[in-house]
PDB file of N, CA and C in Angstrom:
ATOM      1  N   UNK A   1      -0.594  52.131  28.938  1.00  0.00           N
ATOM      2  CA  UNK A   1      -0.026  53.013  27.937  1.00  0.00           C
ATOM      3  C   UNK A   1       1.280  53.562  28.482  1.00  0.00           C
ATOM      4  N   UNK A   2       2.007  53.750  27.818  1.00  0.00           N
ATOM      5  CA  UNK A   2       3.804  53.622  28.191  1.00  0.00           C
ATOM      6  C   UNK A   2       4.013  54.872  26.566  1.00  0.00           C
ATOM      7  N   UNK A   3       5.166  55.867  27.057  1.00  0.00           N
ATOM      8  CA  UNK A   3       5.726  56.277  26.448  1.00  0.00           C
ATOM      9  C   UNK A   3       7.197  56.593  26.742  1.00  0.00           C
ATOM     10  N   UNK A   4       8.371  56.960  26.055  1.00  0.00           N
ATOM     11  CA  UNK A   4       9.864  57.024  25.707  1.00  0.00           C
ATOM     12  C   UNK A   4      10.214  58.409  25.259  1.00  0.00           C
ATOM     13  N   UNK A   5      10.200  59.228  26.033  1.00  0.00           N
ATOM     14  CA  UNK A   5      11.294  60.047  25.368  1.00  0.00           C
ATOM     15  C   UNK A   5      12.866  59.724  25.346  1.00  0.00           C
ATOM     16  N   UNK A   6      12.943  59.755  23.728  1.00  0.00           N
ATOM     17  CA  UNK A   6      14.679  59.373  23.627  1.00  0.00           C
ATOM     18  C   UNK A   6      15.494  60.538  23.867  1.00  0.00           C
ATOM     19  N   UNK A   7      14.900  61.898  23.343  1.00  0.00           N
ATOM     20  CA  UNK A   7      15.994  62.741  23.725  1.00  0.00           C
ATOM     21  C   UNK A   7      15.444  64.064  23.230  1.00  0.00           C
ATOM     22  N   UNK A   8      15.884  65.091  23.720  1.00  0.00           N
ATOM     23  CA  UNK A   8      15.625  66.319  23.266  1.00  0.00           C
ATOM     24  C   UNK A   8      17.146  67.270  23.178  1.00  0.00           C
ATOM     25  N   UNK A   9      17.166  67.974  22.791  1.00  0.00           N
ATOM     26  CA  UNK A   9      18.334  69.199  22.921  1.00  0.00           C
ATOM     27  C   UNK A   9      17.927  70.189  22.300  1.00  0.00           C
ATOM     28  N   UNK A  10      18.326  71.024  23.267  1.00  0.00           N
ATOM     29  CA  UNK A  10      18.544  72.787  23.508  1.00  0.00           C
ATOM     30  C   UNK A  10      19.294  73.504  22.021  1.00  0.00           C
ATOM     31  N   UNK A  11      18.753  74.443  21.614  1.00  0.00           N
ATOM     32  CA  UNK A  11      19.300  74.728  20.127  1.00  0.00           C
ATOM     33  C   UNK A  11      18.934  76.059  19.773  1.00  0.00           C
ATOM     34  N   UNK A  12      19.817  76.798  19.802  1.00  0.00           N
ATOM     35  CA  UNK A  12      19.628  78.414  19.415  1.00  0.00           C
ATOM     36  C   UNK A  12      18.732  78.455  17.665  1.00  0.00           C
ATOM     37  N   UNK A  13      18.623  77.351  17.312  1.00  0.00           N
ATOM     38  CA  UNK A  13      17.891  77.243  15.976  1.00  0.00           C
ATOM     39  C   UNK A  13      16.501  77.897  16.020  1.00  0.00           C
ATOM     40  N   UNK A  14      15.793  77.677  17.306  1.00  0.00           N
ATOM     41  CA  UNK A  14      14.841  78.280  17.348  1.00  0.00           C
ATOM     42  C   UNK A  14      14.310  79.101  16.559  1.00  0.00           C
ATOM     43  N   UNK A  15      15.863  80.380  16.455  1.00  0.00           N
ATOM     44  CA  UNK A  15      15.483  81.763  16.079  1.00  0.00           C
ATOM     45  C   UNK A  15      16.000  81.330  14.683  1.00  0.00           C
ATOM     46  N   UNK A  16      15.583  80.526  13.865  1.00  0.00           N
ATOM     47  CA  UNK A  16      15.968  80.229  12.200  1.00  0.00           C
ATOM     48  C   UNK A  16      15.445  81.250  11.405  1.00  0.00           C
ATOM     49  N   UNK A  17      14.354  81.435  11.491  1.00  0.00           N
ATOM     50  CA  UNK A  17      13.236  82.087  11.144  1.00  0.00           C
ATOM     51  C   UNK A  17      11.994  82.394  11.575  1.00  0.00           C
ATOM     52  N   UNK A  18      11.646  83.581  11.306  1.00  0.00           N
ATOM     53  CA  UNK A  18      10.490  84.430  11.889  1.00  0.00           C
ATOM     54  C   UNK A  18       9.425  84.354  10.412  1.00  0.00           C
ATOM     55  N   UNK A  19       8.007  84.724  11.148  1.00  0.00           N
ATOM     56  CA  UNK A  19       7.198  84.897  10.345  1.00  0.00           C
ATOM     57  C   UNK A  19       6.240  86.064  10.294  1.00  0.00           C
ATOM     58  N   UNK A  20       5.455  85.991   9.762  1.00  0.00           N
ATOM     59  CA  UNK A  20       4.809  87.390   9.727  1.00  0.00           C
ATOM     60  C   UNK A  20       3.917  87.864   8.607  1.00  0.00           C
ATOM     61  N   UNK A  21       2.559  88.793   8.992  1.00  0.00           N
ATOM     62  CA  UNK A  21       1.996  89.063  10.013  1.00  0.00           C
ATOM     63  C   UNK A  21       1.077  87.945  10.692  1.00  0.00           C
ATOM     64  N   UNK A  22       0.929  87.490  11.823  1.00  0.00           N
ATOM     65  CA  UNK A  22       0.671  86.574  12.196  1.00  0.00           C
ATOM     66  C   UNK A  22      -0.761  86.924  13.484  1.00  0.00           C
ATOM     67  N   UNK A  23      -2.129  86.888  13.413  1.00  0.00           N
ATOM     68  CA  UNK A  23      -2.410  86.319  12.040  1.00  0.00           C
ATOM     69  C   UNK A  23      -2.147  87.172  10.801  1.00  0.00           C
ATOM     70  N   UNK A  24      -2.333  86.021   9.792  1.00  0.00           N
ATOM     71  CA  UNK A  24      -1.777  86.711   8.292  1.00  0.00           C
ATOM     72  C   UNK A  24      -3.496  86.858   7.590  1.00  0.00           C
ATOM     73  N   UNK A  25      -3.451  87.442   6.438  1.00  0.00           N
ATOM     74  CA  UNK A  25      -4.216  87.583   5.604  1.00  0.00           C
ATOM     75  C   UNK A  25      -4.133  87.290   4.252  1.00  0.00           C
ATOM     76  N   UNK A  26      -3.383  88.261   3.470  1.00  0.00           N
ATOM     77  CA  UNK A  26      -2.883  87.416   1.969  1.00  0.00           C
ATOM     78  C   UNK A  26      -1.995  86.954   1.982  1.00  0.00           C
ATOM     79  N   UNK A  27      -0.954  87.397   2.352  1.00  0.00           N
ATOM     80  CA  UNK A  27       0.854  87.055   2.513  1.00  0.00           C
ATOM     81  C   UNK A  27       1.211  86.593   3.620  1.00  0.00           C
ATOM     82  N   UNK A  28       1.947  85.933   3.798  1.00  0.00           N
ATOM     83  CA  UNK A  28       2.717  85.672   5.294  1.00  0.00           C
ATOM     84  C   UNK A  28       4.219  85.316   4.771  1.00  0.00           C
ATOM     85  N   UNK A  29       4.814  86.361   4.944  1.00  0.00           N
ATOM     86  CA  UNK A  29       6.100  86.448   5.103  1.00  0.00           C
ATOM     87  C   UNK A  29       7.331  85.673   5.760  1.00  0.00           C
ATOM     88  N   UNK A  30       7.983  85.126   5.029  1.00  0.00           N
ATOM     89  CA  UNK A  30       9.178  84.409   5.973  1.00  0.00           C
ATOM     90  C   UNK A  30      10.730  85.212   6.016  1.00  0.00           C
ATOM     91  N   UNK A  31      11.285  85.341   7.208  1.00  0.00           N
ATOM     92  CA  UNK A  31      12.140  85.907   7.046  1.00  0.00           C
ATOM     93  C   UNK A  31      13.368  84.978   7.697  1.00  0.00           C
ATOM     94  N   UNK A  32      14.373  84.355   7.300  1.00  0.00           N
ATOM     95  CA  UNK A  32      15.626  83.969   7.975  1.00  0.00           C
ATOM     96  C   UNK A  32      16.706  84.994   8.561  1.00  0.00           C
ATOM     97  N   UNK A  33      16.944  84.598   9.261  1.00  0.00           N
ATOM     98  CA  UNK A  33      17.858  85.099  10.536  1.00  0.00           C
ATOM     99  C   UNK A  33      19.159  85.130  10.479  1.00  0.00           C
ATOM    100  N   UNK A  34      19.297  84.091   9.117  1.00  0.00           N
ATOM    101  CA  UNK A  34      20.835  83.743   9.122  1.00  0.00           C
ATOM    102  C   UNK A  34      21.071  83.826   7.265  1.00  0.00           C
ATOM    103  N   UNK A  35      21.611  84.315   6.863  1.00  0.00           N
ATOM    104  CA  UNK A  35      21.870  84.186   5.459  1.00  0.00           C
ATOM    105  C   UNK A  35      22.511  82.506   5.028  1.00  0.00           C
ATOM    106  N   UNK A  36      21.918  82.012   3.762  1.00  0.00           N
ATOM    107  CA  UNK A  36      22.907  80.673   3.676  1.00  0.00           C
ATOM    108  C   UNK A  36      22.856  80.610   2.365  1.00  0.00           C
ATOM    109  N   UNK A  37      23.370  79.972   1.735  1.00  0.00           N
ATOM    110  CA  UNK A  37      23.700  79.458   0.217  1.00  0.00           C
ATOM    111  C   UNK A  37      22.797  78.339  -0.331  1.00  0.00           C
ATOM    112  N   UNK A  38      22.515  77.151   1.182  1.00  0.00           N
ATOM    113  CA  UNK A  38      21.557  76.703   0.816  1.00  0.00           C
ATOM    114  C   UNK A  38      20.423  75.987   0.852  1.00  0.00           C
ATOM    115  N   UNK A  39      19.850  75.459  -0.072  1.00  0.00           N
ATOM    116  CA  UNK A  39      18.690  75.678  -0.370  1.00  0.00           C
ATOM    117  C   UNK A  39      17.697  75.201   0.630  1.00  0.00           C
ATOM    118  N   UNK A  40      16.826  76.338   0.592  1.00  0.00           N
ATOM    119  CA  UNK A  40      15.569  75.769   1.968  1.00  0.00           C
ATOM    120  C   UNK A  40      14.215  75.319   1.179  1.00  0.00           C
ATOM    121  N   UNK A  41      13.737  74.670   1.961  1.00  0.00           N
ATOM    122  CA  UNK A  41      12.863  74.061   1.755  1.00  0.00           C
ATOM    123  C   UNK A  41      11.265  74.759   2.412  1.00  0.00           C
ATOM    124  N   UNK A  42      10.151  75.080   2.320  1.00  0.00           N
ATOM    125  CA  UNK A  42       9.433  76.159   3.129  1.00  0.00           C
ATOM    126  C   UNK A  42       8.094  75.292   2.473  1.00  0.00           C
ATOM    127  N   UNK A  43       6.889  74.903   3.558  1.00  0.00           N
ATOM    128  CA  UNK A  43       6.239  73.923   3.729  1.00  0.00           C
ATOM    129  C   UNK A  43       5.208  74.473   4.921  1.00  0.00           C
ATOM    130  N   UNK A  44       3.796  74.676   4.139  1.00  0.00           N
ATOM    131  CA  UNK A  44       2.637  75.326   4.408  1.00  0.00           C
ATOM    132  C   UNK A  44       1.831  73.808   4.806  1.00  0.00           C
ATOM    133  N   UNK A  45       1.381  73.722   5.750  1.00  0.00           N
ATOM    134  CA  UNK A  45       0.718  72.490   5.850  1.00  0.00           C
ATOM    135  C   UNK A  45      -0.869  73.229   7.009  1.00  0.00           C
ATOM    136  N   UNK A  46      -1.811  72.257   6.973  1.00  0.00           N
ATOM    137  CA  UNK A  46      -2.770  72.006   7.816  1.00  0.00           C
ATOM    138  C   UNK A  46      -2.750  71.696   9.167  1.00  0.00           C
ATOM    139  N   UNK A  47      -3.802  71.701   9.821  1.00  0.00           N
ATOM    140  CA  UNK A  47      -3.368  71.669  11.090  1.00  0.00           C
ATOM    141  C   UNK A  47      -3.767  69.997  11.346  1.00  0.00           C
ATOM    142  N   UNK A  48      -4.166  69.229  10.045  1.00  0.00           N
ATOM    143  CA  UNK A  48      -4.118  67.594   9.684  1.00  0.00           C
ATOM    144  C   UNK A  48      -2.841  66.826   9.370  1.00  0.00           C
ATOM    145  N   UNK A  49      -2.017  67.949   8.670  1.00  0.00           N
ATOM    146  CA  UNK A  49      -0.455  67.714   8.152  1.00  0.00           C
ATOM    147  C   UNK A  49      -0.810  67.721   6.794  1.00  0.00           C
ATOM    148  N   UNK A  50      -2.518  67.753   6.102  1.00  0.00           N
ATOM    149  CA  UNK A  50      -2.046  67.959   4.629  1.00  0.00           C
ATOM    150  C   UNK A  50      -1.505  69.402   3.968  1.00  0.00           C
ATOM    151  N   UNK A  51      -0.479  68.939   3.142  1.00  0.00           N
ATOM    152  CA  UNK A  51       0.914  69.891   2.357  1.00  0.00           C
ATOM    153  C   UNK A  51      -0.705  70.989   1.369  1.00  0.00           C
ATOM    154  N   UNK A  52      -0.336  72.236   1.838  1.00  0.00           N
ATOM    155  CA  UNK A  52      -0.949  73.494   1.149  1.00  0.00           C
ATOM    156  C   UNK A  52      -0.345  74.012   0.157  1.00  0.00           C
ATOM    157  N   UNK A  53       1.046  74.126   0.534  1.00  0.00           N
ATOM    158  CA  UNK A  53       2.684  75.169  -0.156  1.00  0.00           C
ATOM    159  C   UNK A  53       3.313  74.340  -0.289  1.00  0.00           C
ATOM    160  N   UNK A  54       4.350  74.741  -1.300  1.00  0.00           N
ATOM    161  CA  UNK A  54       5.870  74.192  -1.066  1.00  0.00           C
ATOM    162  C   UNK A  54       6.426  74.905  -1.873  1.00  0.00           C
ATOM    163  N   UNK A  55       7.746  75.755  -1.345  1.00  0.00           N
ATOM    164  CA  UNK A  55       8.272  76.092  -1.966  1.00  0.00           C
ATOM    165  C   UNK A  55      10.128  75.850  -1.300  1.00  0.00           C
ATOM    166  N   UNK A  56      10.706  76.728  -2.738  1.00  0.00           N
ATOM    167  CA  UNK A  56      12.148  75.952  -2.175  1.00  0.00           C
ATOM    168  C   UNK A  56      12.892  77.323  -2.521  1.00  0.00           C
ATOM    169  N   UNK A  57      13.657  78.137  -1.380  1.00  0.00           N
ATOM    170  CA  UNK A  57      14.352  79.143  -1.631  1.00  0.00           C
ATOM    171  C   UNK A  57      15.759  79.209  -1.326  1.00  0.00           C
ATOM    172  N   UNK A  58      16.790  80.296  -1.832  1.00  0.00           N
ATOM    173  CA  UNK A  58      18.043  80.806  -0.933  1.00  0.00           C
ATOM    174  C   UNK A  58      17.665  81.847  -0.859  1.00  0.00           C
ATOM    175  N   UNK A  59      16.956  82.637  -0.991  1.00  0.00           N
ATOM    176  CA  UNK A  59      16.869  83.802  -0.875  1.00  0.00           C
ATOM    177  C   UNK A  59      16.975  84.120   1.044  1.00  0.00           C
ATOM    178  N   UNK A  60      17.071  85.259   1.745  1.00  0.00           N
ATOM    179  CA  UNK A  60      16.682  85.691   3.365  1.00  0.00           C
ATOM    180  C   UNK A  60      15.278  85.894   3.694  1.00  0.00           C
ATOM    181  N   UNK A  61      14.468  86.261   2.460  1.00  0.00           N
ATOM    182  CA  UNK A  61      13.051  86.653   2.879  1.00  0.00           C
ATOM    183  C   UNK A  61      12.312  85.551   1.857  1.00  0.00           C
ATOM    184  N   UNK A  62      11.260  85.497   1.670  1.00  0.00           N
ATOM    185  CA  UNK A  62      10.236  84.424   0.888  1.00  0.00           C
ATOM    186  C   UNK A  62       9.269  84.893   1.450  1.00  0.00           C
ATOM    187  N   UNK A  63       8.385  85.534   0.496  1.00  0.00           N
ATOM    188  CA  UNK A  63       6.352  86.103   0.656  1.00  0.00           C
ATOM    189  C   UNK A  63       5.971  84.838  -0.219  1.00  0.00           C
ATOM    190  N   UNK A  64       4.619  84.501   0.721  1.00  0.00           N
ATOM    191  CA  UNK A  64       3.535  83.642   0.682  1.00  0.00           C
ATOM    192  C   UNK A  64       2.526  83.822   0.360  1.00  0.00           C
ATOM    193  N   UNK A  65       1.692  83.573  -1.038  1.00  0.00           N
ATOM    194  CA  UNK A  65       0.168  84.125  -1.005  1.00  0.00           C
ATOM    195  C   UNK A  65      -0.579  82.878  -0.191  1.00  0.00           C
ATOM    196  N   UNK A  66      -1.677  83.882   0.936  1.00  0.00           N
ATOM    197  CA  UNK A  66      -2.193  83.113   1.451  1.00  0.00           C
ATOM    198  C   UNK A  66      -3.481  83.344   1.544  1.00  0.00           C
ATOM    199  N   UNK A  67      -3.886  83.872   0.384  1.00  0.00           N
ATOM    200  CA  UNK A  67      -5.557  84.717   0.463  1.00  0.00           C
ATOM    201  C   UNK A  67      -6.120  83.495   0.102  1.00  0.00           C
ATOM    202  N   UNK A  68      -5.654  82.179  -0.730  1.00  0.00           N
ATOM    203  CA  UNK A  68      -7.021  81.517  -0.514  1.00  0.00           C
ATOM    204  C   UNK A  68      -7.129  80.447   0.471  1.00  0.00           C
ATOM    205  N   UNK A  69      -6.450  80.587   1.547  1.00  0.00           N
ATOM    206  CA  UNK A  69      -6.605  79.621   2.561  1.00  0.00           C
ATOM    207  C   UNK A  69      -7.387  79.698   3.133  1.00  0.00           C
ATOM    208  N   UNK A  70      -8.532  78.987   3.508  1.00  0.00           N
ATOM    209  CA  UNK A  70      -9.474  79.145   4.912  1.00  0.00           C
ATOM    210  C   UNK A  70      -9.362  79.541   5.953  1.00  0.00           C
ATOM    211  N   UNK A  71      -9.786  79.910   6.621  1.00  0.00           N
ATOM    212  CA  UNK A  71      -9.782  80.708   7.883  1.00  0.00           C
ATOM    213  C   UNK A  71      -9.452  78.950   8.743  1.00  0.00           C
ATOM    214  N   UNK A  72      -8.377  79.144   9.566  1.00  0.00           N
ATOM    215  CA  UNK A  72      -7.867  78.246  10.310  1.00  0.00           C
ATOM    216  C   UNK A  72      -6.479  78.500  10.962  1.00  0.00           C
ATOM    217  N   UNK A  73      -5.896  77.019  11.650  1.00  0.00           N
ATOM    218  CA  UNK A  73      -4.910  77.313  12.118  1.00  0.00           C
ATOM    219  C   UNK A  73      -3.777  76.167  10.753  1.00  0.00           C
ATOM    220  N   UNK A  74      -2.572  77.182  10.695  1.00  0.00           N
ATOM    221  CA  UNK A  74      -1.345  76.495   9.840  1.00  0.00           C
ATOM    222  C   UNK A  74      -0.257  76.516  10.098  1.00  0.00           C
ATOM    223  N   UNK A  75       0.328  75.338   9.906  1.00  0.00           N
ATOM    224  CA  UNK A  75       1.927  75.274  10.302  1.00  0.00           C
ATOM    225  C   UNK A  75       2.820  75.755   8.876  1.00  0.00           C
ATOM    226  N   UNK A  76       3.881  76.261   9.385  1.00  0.00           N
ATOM    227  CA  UNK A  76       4.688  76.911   8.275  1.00  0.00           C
ATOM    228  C   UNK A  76       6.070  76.222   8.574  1.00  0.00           C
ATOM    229  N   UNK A  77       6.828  75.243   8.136  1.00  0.00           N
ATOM    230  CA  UNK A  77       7.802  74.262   8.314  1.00  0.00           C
ATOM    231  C   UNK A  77       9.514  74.821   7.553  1.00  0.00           C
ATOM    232  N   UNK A  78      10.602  74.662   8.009  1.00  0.00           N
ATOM    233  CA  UNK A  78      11.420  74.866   6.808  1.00  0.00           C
ATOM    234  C   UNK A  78      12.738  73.736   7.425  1.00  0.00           C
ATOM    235  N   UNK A  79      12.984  73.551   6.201  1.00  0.00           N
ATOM    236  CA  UNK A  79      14.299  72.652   6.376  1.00  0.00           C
ATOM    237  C   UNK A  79      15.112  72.707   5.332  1.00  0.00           C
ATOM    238  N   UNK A  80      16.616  72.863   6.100  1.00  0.00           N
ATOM    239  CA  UNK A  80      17.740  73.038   5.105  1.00  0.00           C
ATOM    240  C   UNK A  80      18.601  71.574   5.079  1.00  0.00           C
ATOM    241  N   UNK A  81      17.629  70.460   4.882  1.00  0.00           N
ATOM    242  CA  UNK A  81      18.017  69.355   4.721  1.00  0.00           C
ATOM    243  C   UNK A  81      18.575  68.649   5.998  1.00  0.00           C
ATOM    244  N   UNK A  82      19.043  69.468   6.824  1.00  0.00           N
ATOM    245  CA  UNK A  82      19.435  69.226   8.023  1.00  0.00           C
ATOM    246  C   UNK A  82      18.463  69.006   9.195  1.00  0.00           C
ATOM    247  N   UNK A  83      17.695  70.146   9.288  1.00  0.00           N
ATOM    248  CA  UNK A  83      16.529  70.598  10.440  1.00  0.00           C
ATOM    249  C   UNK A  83      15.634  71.042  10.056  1.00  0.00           C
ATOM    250  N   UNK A  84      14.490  70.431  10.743  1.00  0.00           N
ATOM    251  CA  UNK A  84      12.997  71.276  10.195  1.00  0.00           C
ATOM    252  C   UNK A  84      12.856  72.029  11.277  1.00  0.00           C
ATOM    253  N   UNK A  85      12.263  73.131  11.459  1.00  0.00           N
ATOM    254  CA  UNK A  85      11.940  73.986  12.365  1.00  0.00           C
ATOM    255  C   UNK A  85      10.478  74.464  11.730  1.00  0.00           C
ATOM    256  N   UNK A  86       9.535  74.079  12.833  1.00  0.00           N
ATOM    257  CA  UNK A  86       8.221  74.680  12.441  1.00  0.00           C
ATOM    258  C   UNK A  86       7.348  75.728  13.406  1.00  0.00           C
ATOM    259  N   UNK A  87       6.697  76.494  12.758  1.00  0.00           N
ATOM    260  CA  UNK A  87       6.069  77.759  13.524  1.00  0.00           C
ATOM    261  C   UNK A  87       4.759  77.852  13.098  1.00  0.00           C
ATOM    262  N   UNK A  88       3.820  77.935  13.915  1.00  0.00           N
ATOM    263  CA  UNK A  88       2.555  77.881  13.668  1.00  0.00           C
ATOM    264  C   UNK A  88       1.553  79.175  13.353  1.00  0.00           C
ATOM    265  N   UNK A  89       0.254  79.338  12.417  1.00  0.00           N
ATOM    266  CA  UNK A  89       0.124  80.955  12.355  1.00  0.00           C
ATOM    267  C   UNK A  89      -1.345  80.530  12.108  1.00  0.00           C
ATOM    268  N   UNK A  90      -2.051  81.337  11.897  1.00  0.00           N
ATOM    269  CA  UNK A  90      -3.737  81.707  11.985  1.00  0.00           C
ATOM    270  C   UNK A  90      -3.656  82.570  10.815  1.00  0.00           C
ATOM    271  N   UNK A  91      -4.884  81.943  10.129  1.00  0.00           N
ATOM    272  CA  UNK A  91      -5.459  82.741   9.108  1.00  0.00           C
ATOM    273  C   UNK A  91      -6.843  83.181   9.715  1.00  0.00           C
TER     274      UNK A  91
END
C-alpha cells in the first residue's frame, strides 16, 4: 500500500468562518469573517458525507435549524466557488 501527497498549502482561510454553539442544539450558527458579495454555498452533511442542509447565502451570518438532527457528529462545509472550508460540530 503506497500513498502521494501532491501538495498542501498554508492559508489564513482557515479563519473563513466560525460556528456556533458547538455542541449545538436547535441552531448552529454560521458566522463569516470576511464580508463578500458572493454567493456562498453552506452544506450540512453526515459524518458518511450524506447532504442534511444546503443552503446558499451573501449574507455575514446564516442560522441553521438543527433540532431534528440526531444526536451525532456533523460536518458543516462552505464554498464560495473557489474553496471549501469545512468544520466539524456535535449534536
Amino acid at each position: 500500500v503506497s500513498s502521494l501527497v501532491v501538495g498542501l498549502q498554508e492559508t489564513d482561510k482557515q479563519v473563513y468562518f466560525t460556528i456556533g454553539p458547538n455542541p449545538v442544539h436547535d441552531y448552529l450558527n454560521v458566522y463569516f469573517l470576511h464580508p463578500s458579495n458572493e454567493m456562498r454555498e453552506v452544506t450540512v452533511t453526515d459524518i458518511s458525507g450524506k447532504i442534511i442542509l444546503k443552503k446558499n447565502t451573501r449574507n455575514q451570518q446564516l442560522q441553521l435549524n438543527t433540532s431534528s438532527l440526531k444526536n451525532g457528529v456533523y460536518l458543516v462545509s462552505v464554498t464560495d466557488g473557489k474553496d471549501i472550508l469545512v468544520k466539524r460540530f456535535i449534536k
